[in-house]
Protein backbone atom coordinates (compact mmCIF):
# COMPACT_ATOMS: atom_id res chain seq x y z
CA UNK A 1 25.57 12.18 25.95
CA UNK A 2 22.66 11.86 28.66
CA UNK A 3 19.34 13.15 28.13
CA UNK A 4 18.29 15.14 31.30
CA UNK A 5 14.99 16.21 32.18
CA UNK A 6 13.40 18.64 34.71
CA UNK A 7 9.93 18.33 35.65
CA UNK A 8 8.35 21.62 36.65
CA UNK A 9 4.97 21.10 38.17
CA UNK A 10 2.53 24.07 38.54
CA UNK A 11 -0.93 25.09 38.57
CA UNK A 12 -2.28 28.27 36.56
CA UNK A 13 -3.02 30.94 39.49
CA UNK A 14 -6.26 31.38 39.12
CA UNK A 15 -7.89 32.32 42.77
CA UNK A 16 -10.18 29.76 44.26
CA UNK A 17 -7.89 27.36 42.97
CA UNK A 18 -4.33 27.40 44.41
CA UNK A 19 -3.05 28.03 47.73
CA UNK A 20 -6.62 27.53 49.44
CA UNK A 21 -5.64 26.87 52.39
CA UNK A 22 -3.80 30.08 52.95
CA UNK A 23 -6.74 31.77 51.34
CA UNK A 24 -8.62 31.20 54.31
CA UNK A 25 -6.80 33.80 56.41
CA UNK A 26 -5.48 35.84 53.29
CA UNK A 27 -8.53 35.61 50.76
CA UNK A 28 -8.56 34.22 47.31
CA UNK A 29 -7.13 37.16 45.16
CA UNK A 30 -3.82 37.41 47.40
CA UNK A 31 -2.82 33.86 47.57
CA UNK A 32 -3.30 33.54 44.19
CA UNK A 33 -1.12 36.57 43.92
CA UNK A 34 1.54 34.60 46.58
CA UNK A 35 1.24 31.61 44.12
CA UNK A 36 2.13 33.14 40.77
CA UNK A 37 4.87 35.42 42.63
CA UNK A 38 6.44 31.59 44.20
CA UNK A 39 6.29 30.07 40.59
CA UNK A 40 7.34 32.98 38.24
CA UNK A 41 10.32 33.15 41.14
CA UNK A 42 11.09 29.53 40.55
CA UNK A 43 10.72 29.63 36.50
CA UNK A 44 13.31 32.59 36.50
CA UNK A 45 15.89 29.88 38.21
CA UNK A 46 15.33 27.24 36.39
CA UNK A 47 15.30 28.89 33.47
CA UNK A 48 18.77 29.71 34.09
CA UNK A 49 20.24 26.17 34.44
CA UNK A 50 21.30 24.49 31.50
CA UNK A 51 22.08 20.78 30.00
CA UNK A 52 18.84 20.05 30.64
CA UNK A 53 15.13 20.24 29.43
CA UNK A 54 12.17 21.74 31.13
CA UNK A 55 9.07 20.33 30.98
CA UNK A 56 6.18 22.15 32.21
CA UNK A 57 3.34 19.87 34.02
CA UNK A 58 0.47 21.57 34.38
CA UNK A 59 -2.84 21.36 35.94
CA UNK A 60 -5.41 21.39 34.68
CA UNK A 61 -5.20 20.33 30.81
CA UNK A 62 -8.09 22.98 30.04
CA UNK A 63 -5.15 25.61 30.81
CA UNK A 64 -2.35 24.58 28.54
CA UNK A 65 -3.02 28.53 26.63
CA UNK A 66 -2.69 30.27 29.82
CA UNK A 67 0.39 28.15 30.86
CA UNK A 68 2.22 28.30 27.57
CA UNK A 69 1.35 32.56 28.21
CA UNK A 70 2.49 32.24 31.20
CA UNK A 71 5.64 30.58 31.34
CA UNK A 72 6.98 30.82 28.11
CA UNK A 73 10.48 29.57 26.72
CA UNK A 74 9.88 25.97 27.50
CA UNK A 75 11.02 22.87 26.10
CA UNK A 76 7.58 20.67 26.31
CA UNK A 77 4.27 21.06 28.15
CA UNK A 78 2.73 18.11 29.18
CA UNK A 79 -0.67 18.00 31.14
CA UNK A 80 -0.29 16.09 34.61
CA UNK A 81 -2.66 12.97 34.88
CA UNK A 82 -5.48 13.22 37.63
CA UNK A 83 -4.83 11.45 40.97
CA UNK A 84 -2.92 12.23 44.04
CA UNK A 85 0.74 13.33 44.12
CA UNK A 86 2.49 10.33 43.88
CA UNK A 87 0.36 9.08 41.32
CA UNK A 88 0.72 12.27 39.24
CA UNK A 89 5.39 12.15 39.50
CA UNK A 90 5.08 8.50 39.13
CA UNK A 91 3.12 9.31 35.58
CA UNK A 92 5.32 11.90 34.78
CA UNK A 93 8.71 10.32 35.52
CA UNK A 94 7.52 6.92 33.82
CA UNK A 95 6.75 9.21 31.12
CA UNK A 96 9.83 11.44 30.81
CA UNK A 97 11.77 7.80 30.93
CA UNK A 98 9.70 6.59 28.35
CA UNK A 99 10.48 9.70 26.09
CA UNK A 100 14.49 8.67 26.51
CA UNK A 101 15.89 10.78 29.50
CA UNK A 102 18.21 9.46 30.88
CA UNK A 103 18.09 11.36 34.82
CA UNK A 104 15.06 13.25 35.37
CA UNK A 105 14.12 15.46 38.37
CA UNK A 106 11.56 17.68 39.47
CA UNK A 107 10.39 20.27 41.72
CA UNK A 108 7.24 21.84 42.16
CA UNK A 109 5.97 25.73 41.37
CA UNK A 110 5.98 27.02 44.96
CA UNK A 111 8.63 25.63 47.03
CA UNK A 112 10.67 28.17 47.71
C-alpha cells in the first residue's frame, strides 16, 4: 500500500512576522489575526482527509512548542530549512521521499 504524505507549511502568527505586507494598511495585530484565522481554517480541512499523513513544516524551528500547541493532532513536525521557497519544498519533498512516501503534496497555511 502507498505511503502518502501532505506537507502543511505555516508560520506561528506572531505579529510583525506574517502577513507584513498586509500589515501595512491593516497593522500588525490584525493580520496576524487574518493569518492564524487562514491556517486554523485550512488545518480543520485537512485534518479531515484521510489515507494520508500530515506533516507540519514550520517556521521558525525556535517555535516547534507553539506549533505543536497550536495545531495539534499531527502526524510529524518537521522544521523547514532556511532559504527561499523553492529551496525550502525542494528540502521538504526530498525529505518526505527520503522518509518512504510514496506521493507527497503540499499546500501552504493561508491559501484559501
Amino acid at each position: 500500500m502507498p505511503r502518502n504524505a501532505l506537507l502543511y507549511f505555516v508560520k506561528y502568527p506572531e505579529p510583525g512576522k506574517v502577513k507584513t505586507r498586509l500589515a501595512r494598511s491593516i497593522g500588525n495585530d490584525q493580520a496576524a489575526a487574518v493569518y492564524r484565522q487562514l491556517a486554523e481554517q485550512n488545518w480543520r480541512v485537512i485534518l479531515r482527509a484521510s489515507g494520508m499523513d500530515v506533516i507540519v513544516l514550520f517556521d521558525s524551528a525556535d517555535k516547534e512548542a507553539e506549533i505543536r500547541q497550536w495545531l495539534p493532532s499531527c502526524c510529524q513536525y518537521w522544521p523547514q530549512l532556511s532559504g527561499d521557497l523553492g529551496e525550502r519544498l525542494t528540502a521538504a519533498f526530498a525529505r518526505a521521499f527520503d522518509a518512504g512516501y510514496d506521493h507527497v503534496g503540499a499546500v501552504g497555511s493561508d491559501i484559501l
